[in-house]
Protein backbone atom coordinates (compact mmCIF):
# COMPACT_ATOMS: atom_id res chain seq x y z
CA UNK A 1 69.52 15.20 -43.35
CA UNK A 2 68.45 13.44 -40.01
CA UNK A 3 68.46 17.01 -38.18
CA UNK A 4 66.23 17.76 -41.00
CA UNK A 5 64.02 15.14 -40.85
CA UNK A 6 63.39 15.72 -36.83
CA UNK A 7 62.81 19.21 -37.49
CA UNK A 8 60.33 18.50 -40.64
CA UNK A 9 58.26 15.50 -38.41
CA UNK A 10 57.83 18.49 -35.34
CA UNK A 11 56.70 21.16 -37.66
CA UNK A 12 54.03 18.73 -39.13
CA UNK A 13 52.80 17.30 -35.77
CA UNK A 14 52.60 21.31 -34.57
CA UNK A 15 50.23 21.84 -37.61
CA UNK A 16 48.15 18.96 -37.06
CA UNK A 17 47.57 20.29 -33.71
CA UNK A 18 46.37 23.12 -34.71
CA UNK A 19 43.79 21.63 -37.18
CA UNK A 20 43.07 19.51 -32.99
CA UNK A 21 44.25 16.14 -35.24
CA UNK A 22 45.65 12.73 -34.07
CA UNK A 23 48.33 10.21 -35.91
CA UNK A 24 47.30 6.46 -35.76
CA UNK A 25 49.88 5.89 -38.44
CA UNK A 26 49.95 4.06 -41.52
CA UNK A 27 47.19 2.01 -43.64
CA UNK A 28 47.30 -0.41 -40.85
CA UNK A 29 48.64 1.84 -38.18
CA UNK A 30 44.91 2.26 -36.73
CA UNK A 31 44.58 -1.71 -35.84
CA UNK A 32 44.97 -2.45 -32.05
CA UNK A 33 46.93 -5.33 -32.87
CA UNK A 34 49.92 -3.47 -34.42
CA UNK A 35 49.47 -0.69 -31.77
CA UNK A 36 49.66 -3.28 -29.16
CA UNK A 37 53.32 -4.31 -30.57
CA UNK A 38 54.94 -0.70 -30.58
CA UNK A 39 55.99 1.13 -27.66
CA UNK A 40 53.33 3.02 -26.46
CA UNK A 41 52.34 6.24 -25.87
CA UNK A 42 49.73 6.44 -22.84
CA UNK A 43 46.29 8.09 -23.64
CA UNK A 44 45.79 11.01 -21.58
CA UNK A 45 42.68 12.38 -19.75
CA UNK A 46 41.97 14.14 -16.85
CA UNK A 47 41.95 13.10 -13.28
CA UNK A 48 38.50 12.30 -12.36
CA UNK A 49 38.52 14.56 -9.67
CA UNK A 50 37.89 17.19 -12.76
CA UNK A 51 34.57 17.87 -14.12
CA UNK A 52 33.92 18.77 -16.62
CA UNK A 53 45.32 26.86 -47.64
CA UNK A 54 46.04 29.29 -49.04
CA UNK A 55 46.33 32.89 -47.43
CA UNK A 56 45.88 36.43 -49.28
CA UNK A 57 49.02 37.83 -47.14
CA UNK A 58 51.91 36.56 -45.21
CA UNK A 59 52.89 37.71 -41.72
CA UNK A 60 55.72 39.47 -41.05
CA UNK A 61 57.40 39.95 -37.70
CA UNK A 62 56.48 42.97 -37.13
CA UNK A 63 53.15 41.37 -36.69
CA UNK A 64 54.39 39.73 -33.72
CA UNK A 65 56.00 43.07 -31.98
CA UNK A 66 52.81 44.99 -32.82
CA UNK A 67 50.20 42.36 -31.80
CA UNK A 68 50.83 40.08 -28.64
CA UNK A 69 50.98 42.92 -26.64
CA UNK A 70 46.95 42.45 -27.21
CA UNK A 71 46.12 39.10 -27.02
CA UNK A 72 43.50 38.39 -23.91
CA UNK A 73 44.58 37.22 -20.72
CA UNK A 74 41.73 34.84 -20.16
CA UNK A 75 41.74 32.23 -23.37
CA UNK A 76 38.13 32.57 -24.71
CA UNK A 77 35.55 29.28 -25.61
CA UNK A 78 33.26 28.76 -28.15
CA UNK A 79 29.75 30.78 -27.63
CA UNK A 80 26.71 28.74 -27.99
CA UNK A 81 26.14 29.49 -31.48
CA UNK A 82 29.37 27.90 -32.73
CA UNK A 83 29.13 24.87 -30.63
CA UNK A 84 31.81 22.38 -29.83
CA UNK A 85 34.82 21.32 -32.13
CA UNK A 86 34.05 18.42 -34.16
CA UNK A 87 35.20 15.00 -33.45
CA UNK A 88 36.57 13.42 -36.54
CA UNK A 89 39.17 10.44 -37.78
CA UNK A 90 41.27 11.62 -40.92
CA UNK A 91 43.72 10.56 -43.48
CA UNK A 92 46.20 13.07 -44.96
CA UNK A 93 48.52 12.02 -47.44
CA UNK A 94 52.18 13.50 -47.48
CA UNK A 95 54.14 14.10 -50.51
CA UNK A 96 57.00 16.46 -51.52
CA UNK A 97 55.21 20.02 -52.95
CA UNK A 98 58.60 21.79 -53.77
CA UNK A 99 62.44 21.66 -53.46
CA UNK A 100 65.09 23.96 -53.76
CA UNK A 101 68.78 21.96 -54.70
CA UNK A 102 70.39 23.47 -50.93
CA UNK A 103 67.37 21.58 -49.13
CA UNK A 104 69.21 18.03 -49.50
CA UNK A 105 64.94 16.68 -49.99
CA UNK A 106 64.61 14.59 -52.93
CA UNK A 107 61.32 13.04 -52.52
CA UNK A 108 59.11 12.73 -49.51
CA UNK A 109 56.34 10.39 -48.76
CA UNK A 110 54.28 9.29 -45.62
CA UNK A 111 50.45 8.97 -44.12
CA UNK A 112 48.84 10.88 -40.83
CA UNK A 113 45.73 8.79 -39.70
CA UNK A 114 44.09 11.13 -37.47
CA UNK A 115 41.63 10.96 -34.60
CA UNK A 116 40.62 13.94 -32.13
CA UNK A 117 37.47 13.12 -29.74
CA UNK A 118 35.22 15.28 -27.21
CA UNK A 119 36.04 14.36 -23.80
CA UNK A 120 32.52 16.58 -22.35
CA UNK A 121 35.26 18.37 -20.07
CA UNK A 122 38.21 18.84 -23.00
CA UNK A 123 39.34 17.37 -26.00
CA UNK A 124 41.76 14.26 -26.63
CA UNK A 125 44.32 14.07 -29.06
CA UNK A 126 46.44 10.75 -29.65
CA UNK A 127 48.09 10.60 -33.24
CA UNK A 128 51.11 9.12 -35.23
CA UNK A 129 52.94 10.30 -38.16
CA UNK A 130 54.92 8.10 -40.31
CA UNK A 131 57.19 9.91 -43.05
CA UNK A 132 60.32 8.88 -45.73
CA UNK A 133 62.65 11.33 -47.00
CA UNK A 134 65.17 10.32 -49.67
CA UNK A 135 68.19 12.95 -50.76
CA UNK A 136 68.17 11.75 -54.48
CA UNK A 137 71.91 9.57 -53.56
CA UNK A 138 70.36 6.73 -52.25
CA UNK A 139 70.07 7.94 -48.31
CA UNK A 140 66.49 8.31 -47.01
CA UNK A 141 65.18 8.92 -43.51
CA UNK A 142 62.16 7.33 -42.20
CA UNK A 143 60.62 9.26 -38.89
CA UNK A 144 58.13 7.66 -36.97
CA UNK A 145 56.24 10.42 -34.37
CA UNK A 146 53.62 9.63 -32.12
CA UNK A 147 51.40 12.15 -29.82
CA UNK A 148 49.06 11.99 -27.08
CA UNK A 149 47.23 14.83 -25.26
CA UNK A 150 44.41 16.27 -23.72
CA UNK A 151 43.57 19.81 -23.08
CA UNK A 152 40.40 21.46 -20.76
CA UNK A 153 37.87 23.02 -22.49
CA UNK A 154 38.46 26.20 -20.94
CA UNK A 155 42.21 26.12 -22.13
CA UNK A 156 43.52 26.10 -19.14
CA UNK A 157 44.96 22.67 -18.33
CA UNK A 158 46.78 20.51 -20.75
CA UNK A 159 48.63 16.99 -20.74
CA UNK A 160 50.62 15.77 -23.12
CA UNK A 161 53.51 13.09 -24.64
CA UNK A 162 55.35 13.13 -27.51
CA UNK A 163 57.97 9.74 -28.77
CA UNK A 164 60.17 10.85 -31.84
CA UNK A 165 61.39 7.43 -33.57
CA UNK A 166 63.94 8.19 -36.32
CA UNK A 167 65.19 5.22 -38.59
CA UNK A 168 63.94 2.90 -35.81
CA UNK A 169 65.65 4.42 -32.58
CA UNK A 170 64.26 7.02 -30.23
CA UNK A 171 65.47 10.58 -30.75
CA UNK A 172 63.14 12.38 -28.34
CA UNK A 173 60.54 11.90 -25.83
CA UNK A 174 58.54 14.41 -23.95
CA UNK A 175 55.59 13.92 -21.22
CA UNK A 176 54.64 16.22 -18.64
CA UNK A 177 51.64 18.69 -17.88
CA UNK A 178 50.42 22.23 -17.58
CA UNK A 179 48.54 24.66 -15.98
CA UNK A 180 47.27 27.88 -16.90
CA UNK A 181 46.51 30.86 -14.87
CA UNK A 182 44.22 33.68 -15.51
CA UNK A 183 46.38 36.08 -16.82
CA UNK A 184 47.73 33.34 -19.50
CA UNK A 185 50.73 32.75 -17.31
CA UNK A 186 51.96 28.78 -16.23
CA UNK A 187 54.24 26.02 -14.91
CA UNK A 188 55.29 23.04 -17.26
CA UNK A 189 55.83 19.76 -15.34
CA UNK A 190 57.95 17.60 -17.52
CA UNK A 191 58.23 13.87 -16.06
CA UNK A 192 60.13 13.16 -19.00
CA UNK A 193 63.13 13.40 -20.44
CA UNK A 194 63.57 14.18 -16.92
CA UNK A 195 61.63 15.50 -13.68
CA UNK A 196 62.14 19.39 -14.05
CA UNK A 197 59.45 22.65 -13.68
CA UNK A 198 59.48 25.32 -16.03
CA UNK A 199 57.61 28.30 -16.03
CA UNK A 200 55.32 30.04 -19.16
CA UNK A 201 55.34 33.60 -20.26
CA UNK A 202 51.45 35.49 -19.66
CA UNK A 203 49.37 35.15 -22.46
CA UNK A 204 50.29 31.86 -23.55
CA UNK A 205 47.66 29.56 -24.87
CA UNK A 206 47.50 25.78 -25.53
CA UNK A 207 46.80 24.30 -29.19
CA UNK A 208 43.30 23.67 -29.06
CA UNK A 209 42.54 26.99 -27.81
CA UNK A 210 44.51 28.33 -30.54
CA UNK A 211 42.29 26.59 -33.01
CA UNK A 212 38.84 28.15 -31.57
CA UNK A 213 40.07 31.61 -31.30
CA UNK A 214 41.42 31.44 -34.74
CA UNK A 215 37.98 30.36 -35.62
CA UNK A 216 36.23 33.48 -33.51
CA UNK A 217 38.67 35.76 -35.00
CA UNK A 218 37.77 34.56 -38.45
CA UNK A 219 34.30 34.74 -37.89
CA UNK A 220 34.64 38.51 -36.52
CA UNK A 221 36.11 39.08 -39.57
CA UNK A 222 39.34 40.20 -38.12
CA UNK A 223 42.48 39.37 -40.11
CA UNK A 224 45.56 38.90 -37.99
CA UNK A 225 45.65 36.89 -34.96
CA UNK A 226 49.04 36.95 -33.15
CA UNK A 227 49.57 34.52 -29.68
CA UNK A 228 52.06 32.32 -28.18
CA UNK A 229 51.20 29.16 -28.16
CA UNK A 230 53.20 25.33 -26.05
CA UNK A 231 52.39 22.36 -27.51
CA UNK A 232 54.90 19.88 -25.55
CA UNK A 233 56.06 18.32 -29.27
CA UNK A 234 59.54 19.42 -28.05
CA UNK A 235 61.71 21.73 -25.57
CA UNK A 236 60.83 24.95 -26.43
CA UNK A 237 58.29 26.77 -24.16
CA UNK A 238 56.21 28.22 -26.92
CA UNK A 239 56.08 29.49 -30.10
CA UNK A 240 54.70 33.06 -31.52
CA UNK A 241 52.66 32.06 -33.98
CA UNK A 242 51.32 35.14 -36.17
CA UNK A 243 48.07 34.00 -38.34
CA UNK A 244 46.41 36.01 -41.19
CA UNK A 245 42.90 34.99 -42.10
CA UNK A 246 41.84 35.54 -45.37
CA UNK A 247 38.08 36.12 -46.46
CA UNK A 248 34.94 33.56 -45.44
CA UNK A 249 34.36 30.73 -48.09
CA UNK A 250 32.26 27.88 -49.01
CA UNK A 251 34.92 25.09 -50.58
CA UNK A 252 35.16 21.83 -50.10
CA UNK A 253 38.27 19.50 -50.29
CA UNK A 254 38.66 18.68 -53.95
CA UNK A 255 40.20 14.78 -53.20
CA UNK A 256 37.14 13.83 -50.96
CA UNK A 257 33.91 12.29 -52.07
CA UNK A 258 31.03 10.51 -50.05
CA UNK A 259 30.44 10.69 -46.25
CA UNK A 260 34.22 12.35 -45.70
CA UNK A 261 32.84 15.06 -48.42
CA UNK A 262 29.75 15.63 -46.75
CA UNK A 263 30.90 16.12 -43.63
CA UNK A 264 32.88 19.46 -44.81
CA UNK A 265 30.79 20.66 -48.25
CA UNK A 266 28.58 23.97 -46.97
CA UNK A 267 30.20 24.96 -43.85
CA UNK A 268 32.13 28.31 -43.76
CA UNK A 269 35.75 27.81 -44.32
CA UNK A 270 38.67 30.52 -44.70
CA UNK A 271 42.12 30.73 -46.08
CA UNK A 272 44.69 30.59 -43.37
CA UNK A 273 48.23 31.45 -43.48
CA UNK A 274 50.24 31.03 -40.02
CA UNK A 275 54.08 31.92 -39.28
CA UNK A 276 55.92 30.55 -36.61
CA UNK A 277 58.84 32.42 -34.76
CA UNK A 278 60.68 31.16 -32.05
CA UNK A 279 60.27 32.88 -28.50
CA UNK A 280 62.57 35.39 -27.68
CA UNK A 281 64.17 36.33 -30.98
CA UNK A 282 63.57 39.07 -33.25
CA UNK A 283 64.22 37.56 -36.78
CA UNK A 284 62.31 39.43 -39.38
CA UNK A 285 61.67 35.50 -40.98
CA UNK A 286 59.56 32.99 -39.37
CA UNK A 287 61.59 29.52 -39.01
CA UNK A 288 58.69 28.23 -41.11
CA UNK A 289 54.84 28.52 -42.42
CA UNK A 290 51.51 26.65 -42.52
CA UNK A 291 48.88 27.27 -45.45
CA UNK A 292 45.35 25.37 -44.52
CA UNK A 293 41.59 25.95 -45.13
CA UNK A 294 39.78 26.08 -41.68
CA UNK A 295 36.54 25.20 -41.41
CA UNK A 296 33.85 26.34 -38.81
CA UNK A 297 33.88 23.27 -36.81
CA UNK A 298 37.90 22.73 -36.55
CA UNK A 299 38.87 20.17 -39.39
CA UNK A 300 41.54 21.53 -41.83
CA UNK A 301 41.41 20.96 -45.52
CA UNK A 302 44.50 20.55 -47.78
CA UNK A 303 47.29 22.11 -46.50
CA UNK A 304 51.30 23.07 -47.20
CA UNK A 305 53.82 23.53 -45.08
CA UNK A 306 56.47 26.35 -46.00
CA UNK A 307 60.01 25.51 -44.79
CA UNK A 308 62.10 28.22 -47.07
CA UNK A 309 63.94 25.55 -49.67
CA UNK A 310 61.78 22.92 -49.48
CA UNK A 311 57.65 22.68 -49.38
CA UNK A 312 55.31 19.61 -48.20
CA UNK A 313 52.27 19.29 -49.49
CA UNK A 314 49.28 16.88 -47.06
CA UNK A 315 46.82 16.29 -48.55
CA UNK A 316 42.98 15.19 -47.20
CA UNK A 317 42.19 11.84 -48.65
CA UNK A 318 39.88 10.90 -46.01
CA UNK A 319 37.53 11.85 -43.15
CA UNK A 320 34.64 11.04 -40.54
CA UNK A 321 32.93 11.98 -37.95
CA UNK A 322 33.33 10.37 -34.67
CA UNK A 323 30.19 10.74 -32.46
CA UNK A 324 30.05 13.44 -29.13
CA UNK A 325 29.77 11.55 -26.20
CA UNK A 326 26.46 11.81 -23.71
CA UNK A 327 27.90 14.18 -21.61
């Protein structure tokens, strides 16, 4: 159950990435005050030397074999038509969508208060997740994870830090930094949980990256997008993350209403459906998948998370803008 739960709270902080999301936790998780009490998790920016859900298919891994031999070297940006990612705070509600009786998930609740900001050079991503999971006997886990990062605008630098709490007590921490180079290839500098380089494979791309090319893809109205993507959310050094994109759409959250609804009803939006499989394996199943709406500027809808015997359903309750800094 408690390997479970660790695996569950990585595999949602990974898809929140990918919609470029933050975690301030709980209804009152966003005051300074309680913040200010918890351990901490340093905002990250960049050296100021720098300037600046559904899918119609689901991927296979032959997907993976056949397609990241093509992915571009280079990591491409936004073109001036599409503009910038949008800025936004957000609210997703977590409940249990589906559970098979080998999961050992009874019931599952929890909250992600979200908030991603332009940086003018990058974007910055600081978020906390707070989740219960009961096993229908009386046991129930309660996972506490909490991200900060920032990654370039051109992809190609990224900083990050990542504090798993589970049932009050620390299970993992992560902080370090990374560098692309042009071909995709990079070094991993991990200060913690201890001082030690590791090296990335060519072609690899960081999450927010992955976001606006699965965005251009979806606007060139190509289907498939395979790449492998680090996040720093734990020790692996990437994942290959296969994504089918379904066909261009104009629908809105169902749960929202007001500003949070207007912020999202007209833009473009597609059905996404992404698989994850673990680097250097050649398992014909992905260890787990993401259904999500993606709109044209970034922000996810609805979405459910696919874990085999078990499903999680998060669900938008909430959303606004946040304003671009004069850059």
């Amino acid at each position: 159950m408690l390997r479970r739960a660790i695996a569950l709270t990585t595999i949602l902080v990974v898809l929140f990435f990918i919609g470029r999301w933050a975690f301030v936790g709980g209804e009152e998780g966003a005051s300074a005050g309680q913040a200010a009490s918890e351990p901490q998790i340093a905002t990250l920016s960049e050296p100021q030397a720098t300037s600046g859900s559904d899918a119609a298919v689901s991927a296979t891994a032959s997907n993976v074999t056949d397609t990241a031999a093509i992915a571009p070297a280079v990591p491409a940006t936004f073109d001036a038509e599409m503009g910038r990612l949008a800025g936004h705070r957000a609210i997703y509600d977590l409940k249990l969508a589906a559970s098979n009786n080998g999961s050992g998930i009874a019931a599952a609740e929890g909250r992600m208060v979200i908030e991603f900001s332009d940086t003018c050079d990058g974007y910055a991503l600081n978020q906390r997740l707070q989740m219960r999971l009961s096993d229908g006997e009386g046991a129930a886990t309660a996972t506490d994870f909490r991200v900060a990062n920032w990654e370039a605008t051109d992809g190609r630098r990224f900083r990050f830090a990542t504090r798993h709490i589970v049932n009050g007590e620390e299970d993992q921490n992560f902080e370090g930094s990374a560098e692309l180079k042009a071909d995709g290839s990079g070094i991993v500098d991990y200060v913690k949980p201890e001082a030690k380089e590791e090296t990335l494979p060519p072609g690899t791309i960081f999450p927010t990256m992955h976001t606006v090319q699965l965005i251009e893809a979806a606007r060139a109205h190509k289907p498939l997008l395979t790449r492998t993507m680090f996040d720093g959310t734990n020790e692996d050094l990437g994942s290959n993350v296969v994504g089918v994109i379904g066909r261009v759409g104009d629908v809105a959250p169902p749960g929202l209403k007001g500003k949070g609804l207007d912020l999202l009803k007209g833009l473009p939006s597609w059905p996404v459906r992404l698989a994850f499989f673990g680097t250097g394996n050649n398992e014909e199943l992905p260890e787990y998948e993401v259904g999500f709406r993606l709109y044209a500027n970034g922000i996810s809808g609805d979405i459910v998370l696919d874990y085999g015997d078990f499903s999680i359903d998060a669900v938008l309750s909430d959303i606004e803008a946040l304003p671009r800094p004069a850059c």
